[in-house]
N, C-alpha and C. Protein backbone atom coordinates (compact mmCIF):
# COMPACT_ATOMS: atom_id res chain seq x y z
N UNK A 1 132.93 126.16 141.36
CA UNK A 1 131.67 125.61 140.90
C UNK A 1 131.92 124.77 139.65
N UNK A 2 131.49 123.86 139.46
CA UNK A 2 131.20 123.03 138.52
C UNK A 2 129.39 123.02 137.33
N UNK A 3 129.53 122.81 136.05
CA UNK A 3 128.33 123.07 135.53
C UNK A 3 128.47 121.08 135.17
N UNK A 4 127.34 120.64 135.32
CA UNK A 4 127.50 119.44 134.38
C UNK A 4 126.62 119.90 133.57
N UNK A 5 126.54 118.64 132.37
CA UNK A 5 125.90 118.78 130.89
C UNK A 5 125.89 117.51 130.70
N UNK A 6 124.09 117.09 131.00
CA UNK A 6 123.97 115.71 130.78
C UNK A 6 123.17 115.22 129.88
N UNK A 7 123.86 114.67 129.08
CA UNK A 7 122.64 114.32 127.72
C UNK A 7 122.22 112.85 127.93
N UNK A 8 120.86 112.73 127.43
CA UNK A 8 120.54 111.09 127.89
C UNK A 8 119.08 110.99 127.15
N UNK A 9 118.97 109.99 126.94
CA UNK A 9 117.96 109.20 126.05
C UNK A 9 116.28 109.94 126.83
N UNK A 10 115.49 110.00 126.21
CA UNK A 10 113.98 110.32 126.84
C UNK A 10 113.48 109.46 128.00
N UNK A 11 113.72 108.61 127.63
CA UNK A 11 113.27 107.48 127.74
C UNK A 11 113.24 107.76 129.95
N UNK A 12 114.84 108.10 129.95
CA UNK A 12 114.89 108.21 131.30
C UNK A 12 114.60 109.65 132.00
N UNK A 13 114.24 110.20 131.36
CA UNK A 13 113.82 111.94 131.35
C UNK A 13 113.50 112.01 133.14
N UNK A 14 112.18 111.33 133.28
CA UNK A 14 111.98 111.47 134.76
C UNK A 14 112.38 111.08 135.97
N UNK A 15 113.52 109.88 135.81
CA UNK A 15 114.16 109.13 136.53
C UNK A 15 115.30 110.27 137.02
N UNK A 16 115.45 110.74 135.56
CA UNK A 16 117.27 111.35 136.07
C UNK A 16 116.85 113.32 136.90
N UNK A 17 115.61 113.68 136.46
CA UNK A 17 114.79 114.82 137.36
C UNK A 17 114.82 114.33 138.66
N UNK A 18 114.24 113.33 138.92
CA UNK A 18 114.02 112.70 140.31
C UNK A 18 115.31 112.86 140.91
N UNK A 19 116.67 112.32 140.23
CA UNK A 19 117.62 111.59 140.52
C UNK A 19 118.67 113.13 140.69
N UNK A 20 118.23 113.92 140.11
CA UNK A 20 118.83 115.54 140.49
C UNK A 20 118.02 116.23 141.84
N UNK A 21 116.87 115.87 141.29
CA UNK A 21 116.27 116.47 142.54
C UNK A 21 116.70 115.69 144.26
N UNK A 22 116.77 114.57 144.73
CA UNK A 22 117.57 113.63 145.21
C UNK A 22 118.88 114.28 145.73
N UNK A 23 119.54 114.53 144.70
CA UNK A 23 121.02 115.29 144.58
C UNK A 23 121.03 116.45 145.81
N UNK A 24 119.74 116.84 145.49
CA UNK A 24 119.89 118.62 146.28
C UNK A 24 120.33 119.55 145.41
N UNK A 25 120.44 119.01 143.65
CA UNK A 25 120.32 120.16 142.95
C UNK A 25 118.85 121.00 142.68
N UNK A 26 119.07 122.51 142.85
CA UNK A 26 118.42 123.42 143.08
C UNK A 26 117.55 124.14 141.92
N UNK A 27 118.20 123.81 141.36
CA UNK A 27 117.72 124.92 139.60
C UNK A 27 118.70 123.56 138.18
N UNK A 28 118.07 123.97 137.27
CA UNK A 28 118.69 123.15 136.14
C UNK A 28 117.80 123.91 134.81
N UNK A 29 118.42 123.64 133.79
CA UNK A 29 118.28 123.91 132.22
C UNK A 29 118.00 122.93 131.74
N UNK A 30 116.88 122.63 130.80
CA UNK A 30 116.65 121.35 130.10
C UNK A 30 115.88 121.85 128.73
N UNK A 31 116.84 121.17 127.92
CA UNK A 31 116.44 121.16 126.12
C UNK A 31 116.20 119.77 125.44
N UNK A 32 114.86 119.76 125.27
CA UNK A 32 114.15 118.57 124.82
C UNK A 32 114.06 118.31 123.71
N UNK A 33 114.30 116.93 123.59
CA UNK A 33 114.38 116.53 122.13
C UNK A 33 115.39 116.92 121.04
N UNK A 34 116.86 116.76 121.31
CA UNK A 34 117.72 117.40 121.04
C UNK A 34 117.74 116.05 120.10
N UNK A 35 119.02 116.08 118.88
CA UNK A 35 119.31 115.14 118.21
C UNK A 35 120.83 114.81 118.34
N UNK A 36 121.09 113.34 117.96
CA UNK A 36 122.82 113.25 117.89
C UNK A 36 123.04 112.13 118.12
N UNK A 37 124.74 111.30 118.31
CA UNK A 37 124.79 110.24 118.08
C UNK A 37 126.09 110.65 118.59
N UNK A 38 126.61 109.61 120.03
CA UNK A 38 127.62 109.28 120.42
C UNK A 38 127.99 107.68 120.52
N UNK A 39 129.50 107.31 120.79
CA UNK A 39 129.85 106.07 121.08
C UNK A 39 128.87 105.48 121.56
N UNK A 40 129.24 104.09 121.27
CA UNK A 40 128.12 102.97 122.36
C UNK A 40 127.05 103.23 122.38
N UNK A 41 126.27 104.05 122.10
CA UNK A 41 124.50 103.94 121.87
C UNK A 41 124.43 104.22 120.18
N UNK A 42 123.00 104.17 120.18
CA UNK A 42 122.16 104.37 118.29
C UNK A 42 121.85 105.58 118.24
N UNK A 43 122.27 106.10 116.96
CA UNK A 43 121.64 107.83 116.92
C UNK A 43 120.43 108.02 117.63
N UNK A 44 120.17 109.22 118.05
CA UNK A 44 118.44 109.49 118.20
C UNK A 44 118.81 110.21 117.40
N UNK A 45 118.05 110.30 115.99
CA UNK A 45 117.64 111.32 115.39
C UNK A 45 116.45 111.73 114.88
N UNK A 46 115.18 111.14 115.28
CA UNK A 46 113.88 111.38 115.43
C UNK A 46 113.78 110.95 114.28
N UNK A 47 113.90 110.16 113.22
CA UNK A 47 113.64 109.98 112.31
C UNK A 47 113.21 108.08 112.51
N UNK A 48 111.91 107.50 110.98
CA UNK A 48 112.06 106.41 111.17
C UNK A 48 113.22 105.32 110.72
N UNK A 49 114.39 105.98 110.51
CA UNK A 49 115.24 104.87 110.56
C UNK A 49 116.19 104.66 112.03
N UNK A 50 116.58 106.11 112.44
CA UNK A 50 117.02 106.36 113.74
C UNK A 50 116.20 106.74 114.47
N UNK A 51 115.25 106.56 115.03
CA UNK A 51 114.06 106.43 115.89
C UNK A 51 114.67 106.73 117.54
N UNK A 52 113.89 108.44 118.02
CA UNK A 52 114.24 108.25 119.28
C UNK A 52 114.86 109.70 119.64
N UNK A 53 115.22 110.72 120.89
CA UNK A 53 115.54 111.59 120.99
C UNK A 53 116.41 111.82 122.09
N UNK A 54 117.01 112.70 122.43
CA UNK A 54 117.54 113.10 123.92
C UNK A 54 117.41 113.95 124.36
N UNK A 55 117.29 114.26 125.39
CA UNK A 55 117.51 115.39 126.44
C UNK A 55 118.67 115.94 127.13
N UNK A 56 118.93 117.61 127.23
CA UNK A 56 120.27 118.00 128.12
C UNK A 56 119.32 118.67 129.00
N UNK A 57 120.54 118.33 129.80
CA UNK A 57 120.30 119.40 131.26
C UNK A 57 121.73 119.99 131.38
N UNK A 58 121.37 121.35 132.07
CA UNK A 58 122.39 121.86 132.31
C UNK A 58 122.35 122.25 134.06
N UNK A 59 123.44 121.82 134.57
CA UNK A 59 123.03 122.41 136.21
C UNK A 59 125.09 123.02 136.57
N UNK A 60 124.58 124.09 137.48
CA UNK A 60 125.58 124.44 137.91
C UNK A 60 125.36 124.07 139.47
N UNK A 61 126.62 123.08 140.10
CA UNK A 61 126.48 122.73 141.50
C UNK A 61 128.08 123.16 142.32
N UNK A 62 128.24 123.31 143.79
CA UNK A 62 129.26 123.38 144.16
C UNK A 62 129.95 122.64 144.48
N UNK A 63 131.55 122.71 144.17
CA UNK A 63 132.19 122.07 144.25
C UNK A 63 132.38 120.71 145.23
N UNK A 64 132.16 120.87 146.51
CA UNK A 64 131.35 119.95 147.63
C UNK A 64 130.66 119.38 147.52
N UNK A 65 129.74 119.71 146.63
CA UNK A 65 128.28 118.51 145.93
C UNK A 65 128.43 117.73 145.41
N UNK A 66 129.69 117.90 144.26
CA UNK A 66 130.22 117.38 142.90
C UNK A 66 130.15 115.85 143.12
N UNK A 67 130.86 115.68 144.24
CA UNK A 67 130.97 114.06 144.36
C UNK A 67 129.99 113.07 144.69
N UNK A 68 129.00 113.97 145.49
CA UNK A 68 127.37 113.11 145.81
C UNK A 68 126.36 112.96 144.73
N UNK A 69 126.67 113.88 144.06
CA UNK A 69 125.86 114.36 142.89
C UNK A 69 126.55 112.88 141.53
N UNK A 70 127.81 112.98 141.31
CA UNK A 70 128.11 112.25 140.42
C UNK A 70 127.67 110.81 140.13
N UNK A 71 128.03 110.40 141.97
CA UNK A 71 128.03 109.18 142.34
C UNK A 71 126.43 108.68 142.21
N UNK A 72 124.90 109.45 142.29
CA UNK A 72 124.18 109.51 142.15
C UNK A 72 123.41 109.09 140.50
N UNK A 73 124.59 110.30 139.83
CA UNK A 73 124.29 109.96 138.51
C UNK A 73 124.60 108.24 137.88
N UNK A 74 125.83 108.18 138.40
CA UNK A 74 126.31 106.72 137.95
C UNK A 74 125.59 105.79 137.96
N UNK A 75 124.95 105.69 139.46
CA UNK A 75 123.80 104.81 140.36
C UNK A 75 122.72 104.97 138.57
N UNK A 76 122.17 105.72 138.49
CA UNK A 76 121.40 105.82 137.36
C UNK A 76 121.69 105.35 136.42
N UNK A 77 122.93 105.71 135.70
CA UNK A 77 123.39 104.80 134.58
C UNK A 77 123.44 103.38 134.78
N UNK A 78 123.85 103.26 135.56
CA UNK A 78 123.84 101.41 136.03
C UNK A 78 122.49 100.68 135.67
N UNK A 79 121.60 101.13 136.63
CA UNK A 79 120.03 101.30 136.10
C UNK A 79 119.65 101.19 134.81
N UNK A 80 120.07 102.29 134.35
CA UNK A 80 119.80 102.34 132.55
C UNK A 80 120.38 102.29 131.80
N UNK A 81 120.76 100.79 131.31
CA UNK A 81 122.18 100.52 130.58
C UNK A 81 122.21 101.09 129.19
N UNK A 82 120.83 101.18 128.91
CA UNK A 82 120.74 101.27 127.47
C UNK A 82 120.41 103.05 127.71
N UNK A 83 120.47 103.85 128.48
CA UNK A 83 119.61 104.99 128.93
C UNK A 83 120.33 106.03 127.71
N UNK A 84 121.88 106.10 127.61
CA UNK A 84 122.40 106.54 126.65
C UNK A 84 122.78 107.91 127.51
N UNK A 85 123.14 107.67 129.32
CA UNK A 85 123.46 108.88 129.66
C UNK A 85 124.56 109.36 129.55
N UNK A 86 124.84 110.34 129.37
CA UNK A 86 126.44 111.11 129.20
C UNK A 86 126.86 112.11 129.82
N UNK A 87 127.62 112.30 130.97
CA UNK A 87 127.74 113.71 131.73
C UNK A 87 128.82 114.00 131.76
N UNK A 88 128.87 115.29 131.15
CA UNK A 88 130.20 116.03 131.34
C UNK A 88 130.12 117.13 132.31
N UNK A 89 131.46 117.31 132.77
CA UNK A 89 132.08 118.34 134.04
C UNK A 89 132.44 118.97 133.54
N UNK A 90 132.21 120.27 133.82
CA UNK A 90 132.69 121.44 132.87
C UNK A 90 133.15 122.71 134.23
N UNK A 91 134.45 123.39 134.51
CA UNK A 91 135.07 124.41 135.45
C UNK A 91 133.75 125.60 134.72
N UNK A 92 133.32 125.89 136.16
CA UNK A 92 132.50 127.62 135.82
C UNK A 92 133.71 128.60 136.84
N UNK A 93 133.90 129.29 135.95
CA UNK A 93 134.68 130.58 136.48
C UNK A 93 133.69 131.41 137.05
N UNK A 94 132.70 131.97 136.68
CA UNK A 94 131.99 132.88 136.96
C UNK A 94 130.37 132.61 136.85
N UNK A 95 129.53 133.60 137.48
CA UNK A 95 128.51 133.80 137.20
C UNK A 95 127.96 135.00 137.22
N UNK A 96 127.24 135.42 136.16
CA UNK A 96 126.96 136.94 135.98
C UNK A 96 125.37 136.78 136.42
């Protein structure tokens, strides 16, 4: 199993729900309005000089999915150049 962890601008909040749901992912974690600042995009740090926020999701999918699911996400980023999406792949050993 694989967990991704996708952080991305508000802005595309419902696009990239849609765009999981689409996927045939089943269940997901989402923490709103998170703050931070990576490469290539502008901080969101909710403030008025850095103006703006992000969202994570967390989903655990199987390994077999991984690749429909990714390729999905990309499709989205393409879409939203400025969207500020970021997904990481992360190995799940287990689930309790």
């Amino acid at each position: 199993m694989k967990m991704l962890i996708i952080v991305y601008n508000d802005i595309v909040d419902e696009s990239l729900i849609m765009t999981l749901k689409e996927a045939g992912v089943s269940g997901y974690t989402k923490w709103k309005e998170t703050l931070g600042e990576g490469p290539g995009t502008e901080p969101k740090l909710g403030s008025h000089i850095w103006p703006g926020k992000n969202n994570v999701v967390a989903a655990v999918v199987e390994d077999d999915k991984l690749a429909g699911i990714t390729e999905l996400l990309r499709g989205l980023k393409d879409q939203h150049p400025k969207g500020g999406i970021k997904t990481f792949v992360l190995q799940v050993e287990d689930t309790i």
